[in-house]
PDB file of N, CA and C in Angstrom:
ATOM      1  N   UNK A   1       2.378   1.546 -15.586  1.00  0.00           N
ATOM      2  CA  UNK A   1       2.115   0.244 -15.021  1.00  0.00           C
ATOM      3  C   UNK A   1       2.358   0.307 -13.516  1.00  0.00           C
ATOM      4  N   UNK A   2       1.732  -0.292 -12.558  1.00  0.00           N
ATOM      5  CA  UNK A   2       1.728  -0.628 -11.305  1.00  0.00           C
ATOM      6  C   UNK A   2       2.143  -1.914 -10.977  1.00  0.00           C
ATOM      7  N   UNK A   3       2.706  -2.190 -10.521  1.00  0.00           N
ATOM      8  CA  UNK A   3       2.775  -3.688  -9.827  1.00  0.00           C
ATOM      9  C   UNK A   3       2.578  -3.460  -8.463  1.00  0.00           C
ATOM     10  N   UNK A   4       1.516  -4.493  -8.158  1.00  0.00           N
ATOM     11  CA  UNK A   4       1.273  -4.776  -6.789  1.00  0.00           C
ATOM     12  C   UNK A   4       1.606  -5.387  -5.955  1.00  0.00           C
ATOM     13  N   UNK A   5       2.756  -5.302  -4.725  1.00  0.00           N
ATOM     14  CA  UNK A   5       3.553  -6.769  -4.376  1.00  0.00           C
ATOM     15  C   UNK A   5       3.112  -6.916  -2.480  1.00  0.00           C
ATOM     16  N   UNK A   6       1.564  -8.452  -2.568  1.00  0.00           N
ATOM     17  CA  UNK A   6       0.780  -8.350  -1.489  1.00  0.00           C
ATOM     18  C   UNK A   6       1.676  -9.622  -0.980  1.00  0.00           C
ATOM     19  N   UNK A   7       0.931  -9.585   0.641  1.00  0.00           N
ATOM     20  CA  UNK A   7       1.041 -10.330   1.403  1.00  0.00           C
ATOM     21  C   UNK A   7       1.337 -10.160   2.735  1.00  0.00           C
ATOM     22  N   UNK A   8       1.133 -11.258   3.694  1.00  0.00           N
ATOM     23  CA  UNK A   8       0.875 -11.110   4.957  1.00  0.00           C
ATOM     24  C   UNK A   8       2.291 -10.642   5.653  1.00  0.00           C
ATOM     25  N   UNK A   9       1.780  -9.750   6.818  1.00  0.00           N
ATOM     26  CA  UNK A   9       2.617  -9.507   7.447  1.00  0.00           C
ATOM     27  C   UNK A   9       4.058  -9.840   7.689  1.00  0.00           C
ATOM     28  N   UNK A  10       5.417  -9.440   7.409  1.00  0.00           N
ATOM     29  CA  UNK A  10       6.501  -9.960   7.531  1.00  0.00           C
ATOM     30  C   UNK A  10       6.665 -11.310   6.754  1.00  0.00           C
ATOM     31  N   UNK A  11       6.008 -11.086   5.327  1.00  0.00           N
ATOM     32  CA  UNK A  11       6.457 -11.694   3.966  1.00  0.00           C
ATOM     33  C   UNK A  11       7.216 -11.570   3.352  1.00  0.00           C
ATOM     34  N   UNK A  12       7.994  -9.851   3.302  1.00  0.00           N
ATOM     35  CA  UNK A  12       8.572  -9.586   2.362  1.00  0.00           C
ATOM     36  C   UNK A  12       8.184  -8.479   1.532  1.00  0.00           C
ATOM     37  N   UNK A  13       7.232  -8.128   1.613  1.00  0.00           N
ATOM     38  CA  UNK A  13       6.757  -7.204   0.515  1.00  0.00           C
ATOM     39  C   UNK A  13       7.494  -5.794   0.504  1.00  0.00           C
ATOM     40  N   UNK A  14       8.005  -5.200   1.304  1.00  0.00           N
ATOM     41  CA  UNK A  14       8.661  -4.272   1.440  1.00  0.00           C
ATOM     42  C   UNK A  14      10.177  -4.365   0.772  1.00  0.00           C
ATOM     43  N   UNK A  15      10.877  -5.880   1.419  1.00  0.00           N
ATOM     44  CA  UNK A  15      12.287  -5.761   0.892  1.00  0.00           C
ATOM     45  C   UNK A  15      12.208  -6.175  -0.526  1.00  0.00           C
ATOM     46  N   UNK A  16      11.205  -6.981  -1.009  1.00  0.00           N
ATOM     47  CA  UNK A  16      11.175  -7.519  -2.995  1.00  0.00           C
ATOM     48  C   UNK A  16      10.157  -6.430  -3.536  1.00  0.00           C
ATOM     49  N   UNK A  17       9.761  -5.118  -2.702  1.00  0.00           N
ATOM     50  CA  UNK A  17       8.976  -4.054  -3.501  1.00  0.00           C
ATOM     51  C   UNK A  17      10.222  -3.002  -3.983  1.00  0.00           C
ATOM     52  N   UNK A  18      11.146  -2.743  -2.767  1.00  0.00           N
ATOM     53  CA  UNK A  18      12.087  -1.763  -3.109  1.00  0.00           C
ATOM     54  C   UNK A  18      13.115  -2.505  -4.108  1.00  0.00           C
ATOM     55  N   UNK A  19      13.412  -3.941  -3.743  1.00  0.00           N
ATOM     56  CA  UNK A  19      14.359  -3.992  -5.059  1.00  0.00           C
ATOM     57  C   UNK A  19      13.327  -4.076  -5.980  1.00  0.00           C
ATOM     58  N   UNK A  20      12.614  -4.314  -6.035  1.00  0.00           N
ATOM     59  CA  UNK A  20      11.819  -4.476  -8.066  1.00  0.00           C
ATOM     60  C   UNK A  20      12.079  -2.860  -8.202  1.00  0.00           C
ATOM     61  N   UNK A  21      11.654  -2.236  -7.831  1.00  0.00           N
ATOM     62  CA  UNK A  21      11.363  -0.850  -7.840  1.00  0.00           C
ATOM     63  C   UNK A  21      12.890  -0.078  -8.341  1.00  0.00           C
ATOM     64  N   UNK A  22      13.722  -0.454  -7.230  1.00  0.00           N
ATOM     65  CA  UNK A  22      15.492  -0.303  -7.895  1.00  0.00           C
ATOM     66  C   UNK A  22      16.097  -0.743  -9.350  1.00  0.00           C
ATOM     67  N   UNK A  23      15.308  -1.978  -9.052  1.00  0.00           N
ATOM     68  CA  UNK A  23      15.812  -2.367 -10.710  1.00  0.00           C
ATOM     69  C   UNK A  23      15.081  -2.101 -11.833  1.00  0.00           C
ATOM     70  N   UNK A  24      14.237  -1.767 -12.012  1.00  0.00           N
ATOM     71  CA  UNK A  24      13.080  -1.502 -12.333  1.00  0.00           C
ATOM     72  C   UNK A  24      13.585   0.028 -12.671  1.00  0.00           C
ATOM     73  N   UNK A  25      13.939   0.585 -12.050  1.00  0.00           N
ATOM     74  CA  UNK A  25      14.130   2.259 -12.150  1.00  0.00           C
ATOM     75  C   UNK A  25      12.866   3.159 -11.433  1.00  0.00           C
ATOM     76  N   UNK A  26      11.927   2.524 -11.380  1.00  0.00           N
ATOM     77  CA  UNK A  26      10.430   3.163 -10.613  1.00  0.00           C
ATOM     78  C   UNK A  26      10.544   3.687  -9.496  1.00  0.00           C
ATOM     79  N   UNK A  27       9.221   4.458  -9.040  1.00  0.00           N
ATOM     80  CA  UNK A  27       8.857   5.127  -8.061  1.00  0.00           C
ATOM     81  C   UNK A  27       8.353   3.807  -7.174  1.00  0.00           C
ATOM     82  N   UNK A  28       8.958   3.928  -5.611  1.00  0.00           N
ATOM     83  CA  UNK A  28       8.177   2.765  -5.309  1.00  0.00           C
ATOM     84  C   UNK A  28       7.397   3.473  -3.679  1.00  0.00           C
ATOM     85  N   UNK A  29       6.181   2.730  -3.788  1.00  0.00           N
ATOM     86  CA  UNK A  29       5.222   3.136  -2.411  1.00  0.00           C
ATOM     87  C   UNK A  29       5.668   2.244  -2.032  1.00  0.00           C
ATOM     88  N   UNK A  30       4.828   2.014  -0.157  1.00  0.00           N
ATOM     89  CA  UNK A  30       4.242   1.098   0.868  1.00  0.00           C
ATOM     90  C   UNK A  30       3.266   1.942   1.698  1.00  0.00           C
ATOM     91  N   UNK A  31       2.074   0.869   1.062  1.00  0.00           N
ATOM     92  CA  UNK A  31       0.462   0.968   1.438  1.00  0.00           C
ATOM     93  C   UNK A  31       0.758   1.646   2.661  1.00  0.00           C
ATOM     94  N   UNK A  32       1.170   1.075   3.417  1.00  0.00           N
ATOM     95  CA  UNK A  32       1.328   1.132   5.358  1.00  0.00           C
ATOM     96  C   UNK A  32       1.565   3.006   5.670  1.00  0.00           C
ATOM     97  N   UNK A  33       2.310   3.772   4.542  1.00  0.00           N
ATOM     98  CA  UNK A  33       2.431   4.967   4.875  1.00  0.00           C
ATOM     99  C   UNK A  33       1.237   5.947   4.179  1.00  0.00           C
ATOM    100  N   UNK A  34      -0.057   5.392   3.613  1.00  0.00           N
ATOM    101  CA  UNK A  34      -1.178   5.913   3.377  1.00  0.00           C
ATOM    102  C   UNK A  34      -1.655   5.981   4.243  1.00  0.00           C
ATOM    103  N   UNK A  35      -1.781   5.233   5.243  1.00  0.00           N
ATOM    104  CA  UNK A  35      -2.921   5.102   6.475  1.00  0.00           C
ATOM    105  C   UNK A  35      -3.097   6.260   7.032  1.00  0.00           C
ATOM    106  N   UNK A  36      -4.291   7.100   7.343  1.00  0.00           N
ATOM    107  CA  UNK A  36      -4.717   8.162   7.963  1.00  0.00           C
ATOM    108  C   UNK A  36      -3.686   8.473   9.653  1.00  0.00           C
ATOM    109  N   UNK A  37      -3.748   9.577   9.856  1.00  0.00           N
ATOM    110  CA  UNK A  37      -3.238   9.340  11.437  1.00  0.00           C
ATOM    111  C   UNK A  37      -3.619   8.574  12.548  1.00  0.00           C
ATOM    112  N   UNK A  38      -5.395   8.441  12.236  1.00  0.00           N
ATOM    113  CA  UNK A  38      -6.194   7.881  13.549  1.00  0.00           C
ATOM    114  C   UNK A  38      -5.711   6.272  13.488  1.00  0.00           C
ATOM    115  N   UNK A  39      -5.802   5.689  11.660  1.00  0.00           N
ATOM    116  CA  UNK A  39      -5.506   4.752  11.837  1.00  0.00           C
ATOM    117  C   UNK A  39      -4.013   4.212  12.827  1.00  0.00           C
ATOM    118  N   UNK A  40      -2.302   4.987  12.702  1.00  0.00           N
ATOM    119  CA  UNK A  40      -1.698   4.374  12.826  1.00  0.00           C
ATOM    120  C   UNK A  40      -1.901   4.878  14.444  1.00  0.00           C
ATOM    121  N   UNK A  41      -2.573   5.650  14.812  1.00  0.00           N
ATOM    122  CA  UNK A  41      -2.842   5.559  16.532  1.00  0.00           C
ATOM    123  C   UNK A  41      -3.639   4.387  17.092  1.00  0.00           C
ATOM    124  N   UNK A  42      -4.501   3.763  16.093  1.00  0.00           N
ATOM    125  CA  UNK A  42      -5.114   2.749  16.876  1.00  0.00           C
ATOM    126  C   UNK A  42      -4.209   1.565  16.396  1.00  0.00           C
ATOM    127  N   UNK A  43      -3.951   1.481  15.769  1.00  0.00           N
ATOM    128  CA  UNK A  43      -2.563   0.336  15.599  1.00  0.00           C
ATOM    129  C   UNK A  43      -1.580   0.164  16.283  1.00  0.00           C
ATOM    130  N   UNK A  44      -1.052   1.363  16.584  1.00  0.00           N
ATOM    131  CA  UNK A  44       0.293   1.695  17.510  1.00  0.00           C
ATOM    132  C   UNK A  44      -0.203   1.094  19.200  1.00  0.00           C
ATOM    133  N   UNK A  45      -1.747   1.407  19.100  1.00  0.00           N
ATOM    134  CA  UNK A  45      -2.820   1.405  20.383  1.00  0.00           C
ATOM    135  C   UNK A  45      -2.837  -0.350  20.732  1.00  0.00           C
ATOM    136  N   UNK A  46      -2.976  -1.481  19.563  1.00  0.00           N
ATOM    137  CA  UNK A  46      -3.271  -2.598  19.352  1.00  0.00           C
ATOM    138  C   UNK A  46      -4.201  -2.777  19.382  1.00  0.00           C
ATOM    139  N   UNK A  47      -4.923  -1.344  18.857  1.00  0.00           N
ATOM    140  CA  UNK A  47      -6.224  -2.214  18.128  1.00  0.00           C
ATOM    141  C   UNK A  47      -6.541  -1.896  16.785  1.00  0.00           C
ATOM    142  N   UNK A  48      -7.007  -3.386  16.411  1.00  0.00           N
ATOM    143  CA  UNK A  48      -7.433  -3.573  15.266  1.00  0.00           C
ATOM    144  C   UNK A  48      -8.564  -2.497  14.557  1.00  0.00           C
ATOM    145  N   UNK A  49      -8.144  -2.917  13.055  1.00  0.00           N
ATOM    146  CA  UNK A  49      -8.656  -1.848  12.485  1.00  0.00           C
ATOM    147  C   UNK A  49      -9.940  -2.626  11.823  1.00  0.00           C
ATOM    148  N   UNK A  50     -11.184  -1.948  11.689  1.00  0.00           N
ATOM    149  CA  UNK A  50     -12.403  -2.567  10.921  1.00  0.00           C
ATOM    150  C   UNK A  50     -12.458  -2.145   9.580  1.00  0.00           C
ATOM    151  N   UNK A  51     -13.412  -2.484   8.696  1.00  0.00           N
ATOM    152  CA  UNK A  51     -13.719  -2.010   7.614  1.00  0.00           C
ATOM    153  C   UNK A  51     -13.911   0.007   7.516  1.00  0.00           C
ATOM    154  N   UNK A  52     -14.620   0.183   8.239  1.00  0.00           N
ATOM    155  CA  UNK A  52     -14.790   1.467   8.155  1.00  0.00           C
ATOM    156  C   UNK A  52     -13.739   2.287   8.561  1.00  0.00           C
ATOM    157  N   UNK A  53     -12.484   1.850   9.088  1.00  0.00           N
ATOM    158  CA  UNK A  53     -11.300   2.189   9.421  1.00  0.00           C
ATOM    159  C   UNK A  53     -10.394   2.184   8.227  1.00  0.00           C
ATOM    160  N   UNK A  54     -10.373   0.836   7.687  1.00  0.00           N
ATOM    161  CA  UNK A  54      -9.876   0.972   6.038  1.00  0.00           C
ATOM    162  C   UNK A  54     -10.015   1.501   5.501  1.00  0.00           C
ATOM    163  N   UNK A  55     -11.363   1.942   5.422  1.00  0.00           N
ATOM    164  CA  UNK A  55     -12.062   2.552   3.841  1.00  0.00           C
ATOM    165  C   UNK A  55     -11.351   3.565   3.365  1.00  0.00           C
ATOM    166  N   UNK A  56     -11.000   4.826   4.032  1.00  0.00           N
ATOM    167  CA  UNK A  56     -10.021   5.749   3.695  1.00  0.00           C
ATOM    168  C   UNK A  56      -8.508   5.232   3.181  1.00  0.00           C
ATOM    169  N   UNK A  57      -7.762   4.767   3.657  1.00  0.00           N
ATOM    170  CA  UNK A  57      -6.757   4.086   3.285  1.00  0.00           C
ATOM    171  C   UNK A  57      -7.433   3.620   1.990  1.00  0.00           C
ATOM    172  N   UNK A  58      -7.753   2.597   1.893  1.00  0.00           N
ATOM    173  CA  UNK A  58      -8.171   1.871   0.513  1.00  0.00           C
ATOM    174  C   UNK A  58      -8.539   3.074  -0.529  1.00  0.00           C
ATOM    175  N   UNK A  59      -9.514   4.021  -0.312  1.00  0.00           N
ATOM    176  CA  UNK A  59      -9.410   4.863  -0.988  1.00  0.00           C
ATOM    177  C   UNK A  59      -8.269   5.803  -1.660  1.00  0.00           C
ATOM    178  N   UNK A  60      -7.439   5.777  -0.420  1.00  0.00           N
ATOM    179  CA  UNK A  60      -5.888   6.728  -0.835  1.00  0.00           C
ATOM    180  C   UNK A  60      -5.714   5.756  -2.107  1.00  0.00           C
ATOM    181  N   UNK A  61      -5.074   4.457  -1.502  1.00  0.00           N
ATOM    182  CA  UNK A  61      -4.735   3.462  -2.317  1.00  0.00           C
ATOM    183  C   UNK A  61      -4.697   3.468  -3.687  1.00  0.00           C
ATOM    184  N   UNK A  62      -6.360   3.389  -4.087  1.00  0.00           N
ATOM    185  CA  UNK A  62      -6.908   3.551  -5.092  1.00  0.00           C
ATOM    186  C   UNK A  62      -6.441   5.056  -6.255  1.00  0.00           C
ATOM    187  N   UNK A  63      -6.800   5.736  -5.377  1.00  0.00           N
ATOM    188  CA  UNK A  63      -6.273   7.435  -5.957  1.00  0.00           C
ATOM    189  C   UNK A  63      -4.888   7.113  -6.614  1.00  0.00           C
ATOM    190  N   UNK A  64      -4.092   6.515  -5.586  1.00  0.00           N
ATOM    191  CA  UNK A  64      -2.811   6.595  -5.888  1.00  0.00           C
ATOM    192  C   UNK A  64      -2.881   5.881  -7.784  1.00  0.00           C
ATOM    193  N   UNK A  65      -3.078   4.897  -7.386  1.00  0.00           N
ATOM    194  CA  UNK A  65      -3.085   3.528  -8.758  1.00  0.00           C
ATOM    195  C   UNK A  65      -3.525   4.279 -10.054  1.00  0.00           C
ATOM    196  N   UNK A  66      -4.737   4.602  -9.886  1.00  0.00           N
ATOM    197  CA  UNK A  66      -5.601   5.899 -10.658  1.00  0.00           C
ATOM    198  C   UNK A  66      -4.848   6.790 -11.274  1.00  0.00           C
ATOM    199  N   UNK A  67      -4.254   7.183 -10.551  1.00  0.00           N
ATOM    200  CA  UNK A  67      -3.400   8.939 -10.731  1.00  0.00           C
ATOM    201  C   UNK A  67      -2.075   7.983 -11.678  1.00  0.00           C
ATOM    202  N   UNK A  68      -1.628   7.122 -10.826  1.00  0.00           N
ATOM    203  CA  UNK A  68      -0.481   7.019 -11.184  1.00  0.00           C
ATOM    204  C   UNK A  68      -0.495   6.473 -13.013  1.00  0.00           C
ATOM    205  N   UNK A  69      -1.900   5.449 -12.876  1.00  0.00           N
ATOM    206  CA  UNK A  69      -1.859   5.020 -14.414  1.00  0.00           C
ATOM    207  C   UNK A  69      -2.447   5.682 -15.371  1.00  0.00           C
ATOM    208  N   UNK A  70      -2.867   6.821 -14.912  1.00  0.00           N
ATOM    209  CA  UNK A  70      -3.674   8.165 -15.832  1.00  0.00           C
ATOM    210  C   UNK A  70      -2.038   8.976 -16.305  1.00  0.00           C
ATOM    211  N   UNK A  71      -1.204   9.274 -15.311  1.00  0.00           N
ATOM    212  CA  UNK A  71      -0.031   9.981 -15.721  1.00  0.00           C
ATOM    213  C   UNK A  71       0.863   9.011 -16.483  1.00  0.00           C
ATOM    214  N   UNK A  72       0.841   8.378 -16.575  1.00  0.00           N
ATOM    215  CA  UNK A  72       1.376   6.994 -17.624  1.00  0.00           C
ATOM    216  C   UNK A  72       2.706   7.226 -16.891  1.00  0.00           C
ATOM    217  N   UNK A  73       2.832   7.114 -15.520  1.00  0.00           N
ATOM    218  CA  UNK A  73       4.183   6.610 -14.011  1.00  0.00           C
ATOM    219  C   UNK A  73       4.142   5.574 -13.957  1.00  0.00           C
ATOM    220  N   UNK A  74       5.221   4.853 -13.918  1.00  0.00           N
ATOM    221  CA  UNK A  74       5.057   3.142 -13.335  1.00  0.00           C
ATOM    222  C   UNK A  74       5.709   3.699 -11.698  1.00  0.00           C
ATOM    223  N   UNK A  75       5.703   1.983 -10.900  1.00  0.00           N
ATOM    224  CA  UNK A  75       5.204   2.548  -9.914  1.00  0.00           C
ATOM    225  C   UNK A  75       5.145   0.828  -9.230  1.00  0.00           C
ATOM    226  N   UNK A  76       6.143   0.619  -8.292  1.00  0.00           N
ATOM    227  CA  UNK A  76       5.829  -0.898  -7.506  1.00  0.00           C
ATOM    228  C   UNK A  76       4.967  -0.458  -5.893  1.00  0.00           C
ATOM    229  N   UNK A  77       4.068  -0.848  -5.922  1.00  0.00           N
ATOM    230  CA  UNK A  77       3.444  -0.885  -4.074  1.00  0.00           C
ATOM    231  C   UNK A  77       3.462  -1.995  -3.633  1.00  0.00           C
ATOM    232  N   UNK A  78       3.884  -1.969  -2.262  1.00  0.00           N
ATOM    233  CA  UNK A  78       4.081  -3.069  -1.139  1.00  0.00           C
ATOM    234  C   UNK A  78       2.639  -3.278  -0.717  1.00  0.00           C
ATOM    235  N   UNK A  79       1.908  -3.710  -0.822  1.00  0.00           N
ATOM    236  CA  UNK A  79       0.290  -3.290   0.101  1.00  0.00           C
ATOM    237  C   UNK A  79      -0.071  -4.962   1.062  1.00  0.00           C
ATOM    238  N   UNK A  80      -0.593  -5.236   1.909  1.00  0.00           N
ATOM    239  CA  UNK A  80      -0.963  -5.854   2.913  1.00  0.00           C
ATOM    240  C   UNK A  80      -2.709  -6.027   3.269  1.00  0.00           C
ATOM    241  N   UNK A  81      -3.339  -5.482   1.645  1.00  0.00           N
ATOM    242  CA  UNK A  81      -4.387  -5.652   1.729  1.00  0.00           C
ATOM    243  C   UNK A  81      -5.134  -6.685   1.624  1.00  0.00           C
ATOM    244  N   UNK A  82      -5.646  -8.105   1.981  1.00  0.00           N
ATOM    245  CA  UNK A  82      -5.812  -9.170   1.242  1.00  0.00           C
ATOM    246  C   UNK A  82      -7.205  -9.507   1.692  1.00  0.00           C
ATOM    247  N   UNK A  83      -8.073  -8.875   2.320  1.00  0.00           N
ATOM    248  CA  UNK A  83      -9.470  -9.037   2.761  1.00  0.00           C
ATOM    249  C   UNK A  83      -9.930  -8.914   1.522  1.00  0.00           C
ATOM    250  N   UNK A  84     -10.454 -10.111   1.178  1.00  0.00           N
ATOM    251  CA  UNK A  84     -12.044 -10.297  -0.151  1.00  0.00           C
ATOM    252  C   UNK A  84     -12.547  -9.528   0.470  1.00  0.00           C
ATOM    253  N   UNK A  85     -13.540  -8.175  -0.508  1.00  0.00           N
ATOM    254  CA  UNK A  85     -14.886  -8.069   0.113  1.00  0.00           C
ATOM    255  C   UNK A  85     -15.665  -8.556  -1.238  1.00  0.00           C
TER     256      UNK A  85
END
């Protein structure tokens, strides 16, 4: 199982991902350390990232979730993804 714990910037998702994850006993991610290198250079840069900048990230993302619920791992992620496409 995965749990996904979203939301905007300086919500929280990091400090109520690691405790679920503690209590929980799980492996726990945050999305934010998938990001490719270029991405966290243009971030670090202040600039914004586009879709085609995501896409890799989102893809890690995905792999991760995939992998993780194919190996039958649970597993809490912090993620900050909330763009509908």
């Amino acid at each position: 199982m995965i749990i996904v714990v979203m939301g905007v910037t300086g919500s929280g998702k990091t400090t109520v991902g690691r405790l679920l994850a503690r209590k929980l006993g799980w492996k726990y991610f945050d999305a934010d350390d998938f990001h490719p290198a270029g991405n966290v250079d243009r971030m670090r840069s202040g600039i914004a990232l586009d879709d085609n900048d995501r896409q890799p990230w989102l893809e890690g993302l995905r792999d991760l979730i995939r992998d993780s619920l194919k190996s039958g791992e649970n597993a809490v992620l912090a993620c900050s993804a909330l763009k509908e496409k």
